[in-house]
Protein backbone atom coordinates (compact mmCIF):
# COMPACT_ATOMS: atom_id res chain seq x y z
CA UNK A 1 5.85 -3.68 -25.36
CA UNK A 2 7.48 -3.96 -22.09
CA UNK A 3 5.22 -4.52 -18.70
CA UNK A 4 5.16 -2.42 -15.79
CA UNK A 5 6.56 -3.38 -12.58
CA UNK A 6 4.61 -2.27 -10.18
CA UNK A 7 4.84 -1.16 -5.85
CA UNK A 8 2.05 -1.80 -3.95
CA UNK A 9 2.62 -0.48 -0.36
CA UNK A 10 0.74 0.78 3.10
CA UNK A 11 2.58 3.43 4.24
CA UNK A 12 2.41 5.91 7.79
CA UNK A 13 1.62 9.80 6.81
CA UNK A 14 5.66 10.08 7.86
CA UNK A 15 6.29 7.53 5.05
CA UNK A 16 7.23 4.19 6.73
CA UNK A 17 5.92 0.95 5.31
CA UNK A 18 6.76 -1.08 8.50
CA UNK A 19 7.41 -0.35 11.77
CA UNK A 20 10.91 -0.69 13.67
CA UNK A 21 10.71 -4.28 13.99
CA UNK A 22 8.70 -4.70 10.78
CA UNK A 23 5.52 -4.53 12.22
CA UNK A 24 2.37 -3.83 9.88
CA UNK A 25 -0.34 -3.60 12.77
CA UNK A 26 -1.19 -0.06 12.25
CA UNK A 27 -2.08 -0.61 8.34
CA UNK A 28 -6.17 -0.45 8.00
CA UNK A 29 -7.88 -2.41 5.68
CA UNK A 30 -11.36 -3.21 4.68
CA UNK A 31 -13.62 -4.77 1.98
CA UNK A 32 -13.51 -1.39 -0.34
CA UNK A 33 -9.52 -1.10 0.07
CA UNK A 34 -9.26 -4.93 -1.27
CA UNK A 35 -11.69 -4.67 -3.74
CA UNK A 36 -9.72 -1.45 -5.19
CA UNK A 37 -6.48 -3.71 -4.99
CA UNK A 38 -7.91 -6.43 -7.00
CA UNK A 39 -8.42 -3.90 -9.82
CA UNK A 40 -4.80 -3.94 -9.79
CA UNK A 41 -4.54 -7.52 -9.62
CA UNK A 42 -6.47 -8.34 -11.86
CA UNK A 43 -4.24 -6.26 -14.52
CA UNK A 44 -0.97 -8.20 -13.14
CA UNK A 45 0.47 -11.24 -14.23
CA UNK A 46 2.64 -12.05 -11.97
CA UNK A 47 3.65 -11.22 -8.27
CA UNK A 48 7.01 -10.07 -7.15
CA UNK A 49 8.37 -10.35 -3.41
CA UNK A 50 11.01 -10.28 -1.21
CA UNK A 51 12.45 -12.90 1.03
CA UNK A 52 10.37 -11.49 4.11
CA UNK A 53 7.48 -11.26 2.08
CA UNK A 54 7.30 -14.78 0.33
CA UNK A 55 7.89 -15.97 3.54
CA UNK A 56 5.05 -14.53 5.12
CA UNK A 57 2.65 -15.25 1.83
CA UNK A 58 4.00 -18.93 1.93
CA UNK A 59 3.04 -19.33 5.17
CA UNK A 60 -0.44 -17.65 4.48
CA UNK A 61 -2.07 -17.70 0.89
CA UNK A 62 -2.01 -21.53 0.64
CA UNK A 63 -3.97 -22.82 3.56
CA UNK A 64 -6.64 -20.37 2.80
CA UNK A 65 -7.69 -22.66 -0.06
CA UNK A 66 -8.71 -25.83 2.44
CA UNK A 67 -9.57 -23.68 5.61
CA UNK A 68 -13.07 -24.07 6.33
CA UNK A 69 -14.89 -20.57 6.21
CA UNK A 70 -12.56 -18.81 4.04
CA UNK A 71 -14.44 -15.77 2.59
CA UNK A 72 -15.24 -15.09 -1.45
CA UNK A 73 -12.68 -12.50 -2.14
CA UNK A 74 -10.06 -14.12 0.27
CA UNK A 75 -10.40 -17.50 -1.95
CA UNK A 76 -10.49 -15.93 -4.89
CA UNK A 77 -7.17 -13.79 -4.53
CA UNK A 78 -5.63 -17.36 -3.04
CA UNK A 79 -6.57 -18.77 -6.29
CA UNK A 80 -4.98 -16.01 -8.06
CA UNK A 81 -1.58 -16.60 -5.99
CA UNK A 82 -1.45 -20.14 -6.59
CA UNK A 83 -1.47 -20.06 -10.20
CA UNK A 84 0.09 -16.62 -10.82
CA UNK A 85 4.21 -16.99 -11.38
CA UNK A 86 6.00 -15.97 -8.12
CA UNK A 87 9.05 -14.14 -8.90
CA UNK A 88 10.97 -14.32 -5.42
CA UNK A 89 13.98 -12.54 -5.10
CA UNK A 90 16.71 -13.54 -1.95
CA UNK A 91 20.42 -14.21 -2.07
CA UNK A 92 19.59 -16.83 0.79
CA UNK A 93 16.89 -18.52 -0.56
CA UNK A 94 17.32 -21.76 -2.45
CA UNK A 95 14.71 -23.59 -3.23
CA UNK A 96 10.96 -23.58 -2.97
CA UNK A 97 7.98 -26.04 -2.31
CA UNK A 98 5.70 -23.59 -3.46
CA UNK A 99 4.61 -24.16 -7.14
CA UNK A 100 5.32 -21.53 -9.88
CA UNK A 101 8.04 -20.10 -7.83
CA UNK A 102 11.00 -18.42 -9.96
CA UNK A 103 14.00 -17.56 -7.66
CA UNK A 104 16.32 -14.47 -8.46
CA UNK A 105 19.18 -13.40 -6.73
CA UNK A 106 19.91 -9.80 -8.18
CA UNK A 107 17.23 -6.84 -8.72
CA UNK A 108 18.80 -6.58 -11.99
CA UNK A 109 16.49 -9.97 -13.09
CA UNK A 110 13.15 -7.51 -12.73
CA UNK A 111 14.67 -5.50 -15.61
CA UNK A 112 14.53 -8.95 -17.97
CA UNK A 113 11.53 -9.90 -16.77
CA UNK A 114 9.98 -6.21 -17.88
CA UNK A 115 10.61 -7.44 -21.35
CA UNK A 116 9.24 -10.60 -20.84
CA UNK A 117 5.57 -11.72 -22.32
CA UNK A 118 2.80 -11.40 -19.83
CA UNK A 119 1.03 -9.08 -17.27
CA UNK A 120 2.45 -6.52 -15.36
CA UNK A 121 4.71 -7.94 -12.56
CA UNK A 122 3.39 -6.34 -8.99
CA UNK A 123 5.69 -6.05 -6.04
CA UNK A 124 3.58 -6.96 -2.88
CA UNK A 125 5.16 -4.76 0.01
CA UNK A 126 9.08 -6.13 -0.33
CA UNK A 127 10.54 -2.78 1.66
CA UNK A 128 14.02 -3.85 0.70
CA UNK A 129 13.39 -5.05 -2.78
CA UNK A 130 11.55 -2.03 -3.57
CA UNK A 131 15.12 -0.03 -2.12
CA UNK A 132 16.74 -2.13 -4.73
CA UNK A 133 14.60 -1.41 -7.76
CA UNK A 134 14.24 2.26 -6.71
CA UNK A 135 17.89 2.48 -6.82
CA UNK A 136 17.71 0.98 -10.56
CA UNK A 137 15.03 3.39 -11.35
CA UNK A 138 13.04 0.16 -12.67
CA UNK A 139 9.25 0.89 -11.07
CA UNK A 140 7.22 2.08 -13.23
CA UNK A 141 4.27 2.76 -11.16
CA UNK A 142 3.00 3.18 -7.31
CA UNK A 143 0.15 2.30 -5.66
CA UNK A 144 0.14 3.96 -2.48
CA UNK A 145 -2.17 3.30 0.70
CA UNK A 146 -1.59 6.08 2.87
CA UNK A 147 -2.58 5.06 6.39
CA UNK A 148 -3.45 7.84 8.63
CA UNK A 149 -1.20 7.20 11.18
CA UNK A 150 2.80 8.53 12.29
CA UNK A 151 4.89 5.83 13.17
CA UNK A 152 8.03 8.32 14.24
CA UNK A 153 10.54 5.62 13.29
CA UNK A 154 10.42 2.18 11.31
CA UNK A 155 11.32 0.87 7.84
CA UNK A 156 11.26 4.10 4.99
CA UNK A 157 9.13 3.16 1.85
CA UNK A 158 11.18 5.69 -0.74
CA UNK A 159 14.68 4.88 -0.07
CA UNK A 160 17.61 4.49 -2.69
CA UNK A 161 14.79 6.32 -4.83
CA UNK A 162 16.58 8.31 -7.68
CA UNK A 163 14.81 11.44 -9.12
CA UNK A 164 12.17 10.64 -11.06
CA UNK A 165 9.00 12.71 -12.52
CA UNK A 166 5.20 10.70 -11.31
CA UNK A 167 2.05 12.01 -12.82
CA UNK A 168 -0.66 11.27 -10.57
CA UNK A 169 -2.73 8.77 -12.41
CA UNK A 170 -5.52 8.18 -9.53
CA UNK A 171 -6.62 8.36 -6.32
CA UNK A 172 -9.47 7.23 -4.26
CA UNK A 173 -10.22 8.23 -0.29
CA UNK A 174 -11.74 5.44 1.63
CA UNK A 175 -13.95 5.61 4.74
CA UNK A 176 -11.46 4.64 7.08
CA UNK A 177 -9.58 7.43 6.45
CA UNK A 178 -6.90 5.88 3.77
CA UNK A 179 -6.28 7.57 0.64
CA UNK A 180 -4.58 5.67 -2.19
CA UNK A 181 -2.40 7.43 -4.56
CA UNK A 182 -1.41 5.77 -7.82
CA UNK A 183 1.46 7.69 -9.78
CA UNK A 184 2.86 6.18 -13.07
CA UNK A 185 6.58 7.81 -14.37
CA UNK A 186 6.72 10.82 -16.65
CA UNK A 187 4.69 14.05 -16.87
């Protein structure tokens, strides 16, 4: 049985998933939109990211388990970084001090590591590795956060996508005015 890979993204109503200069302050969060995330996480063996986005978790996800004051679910999903396997995909990138990092240089690697043993593997964000497996047709599912809010210009979620069939598999308003979408492939 193969695993899924998986795309977990905020997105504008005009379907951007960063702004022009990759800015993410218009995504809104809040205790019930993690806790639905974790559901996912909690399926997922392993987390997949992009350059930009390893960067930015490196920098992040580690200190949170010696800050002082660090919050239950915040330490718990740290935990669940630091011993989940990080599959990091850059053609620049050669090395990391970060433990259970595996380094990949082609979006061709995601399709052997769909036939690999373990969890599903779940793309955090990654804009241009999620162009690169769209244009391999290798996500299997998407979460979705759509943020109420129209950027007009920025960084397009669905690009390189080829035509594929999504059955809505579940969805879920939140207060803020966020609705997440989760489509898996086929009818």
């Amino acid at each position: 049985m193969t695993r899924k890979l998986i795309s977990l993204m905020h997105v504008s109503l005009d379907g951007f998933c960063a702004g022009p200069k990759g800015e993410m302050d218009w995504i809104s969060l809040n205790d019930t939109i993690f806790a639905d995330v974790e559901t996912l996480i909690a399926r997922s063996g392993a987390a997949v990211y992009g350059r930009t986005t390893y960067g930015m978790m490196r920098g992040y996800w580690p200190k949170v388990l010696t800050r002082p004051g660090a919050g239950t679910r915040e330490l718990h999903h740290a935990q669940w970084v630091e011993a989940a396997p990080k599959h990091t995909f850059s053609r620049t990138l050669e090395g990391s001090d970060w433990n259970n990092v595996h380094l990949h240089k082609d979006a061709k690697a995601a399709l052997d590591l769909k036939q690999a043993p373990g969890g599903d593997l779940l793309i955090f964000g990654s804009p241009g590795l999620t162009h690169a497996f769209l244009a391999l047709d290798a996500i299997d599912e998407f979460w979705i956060n759509l943020n109420p809010v129209l950027l007009g210009q920025g960084v397009r979620y669905l690009d390189d996508a080829v035509k594929t069939n999504l059955t809505l598999a579940g969805q879920r308003a939140f207060d803020n005015g966020v609705i997440r979408l989760n489509y898996v492939k086929g009818h």
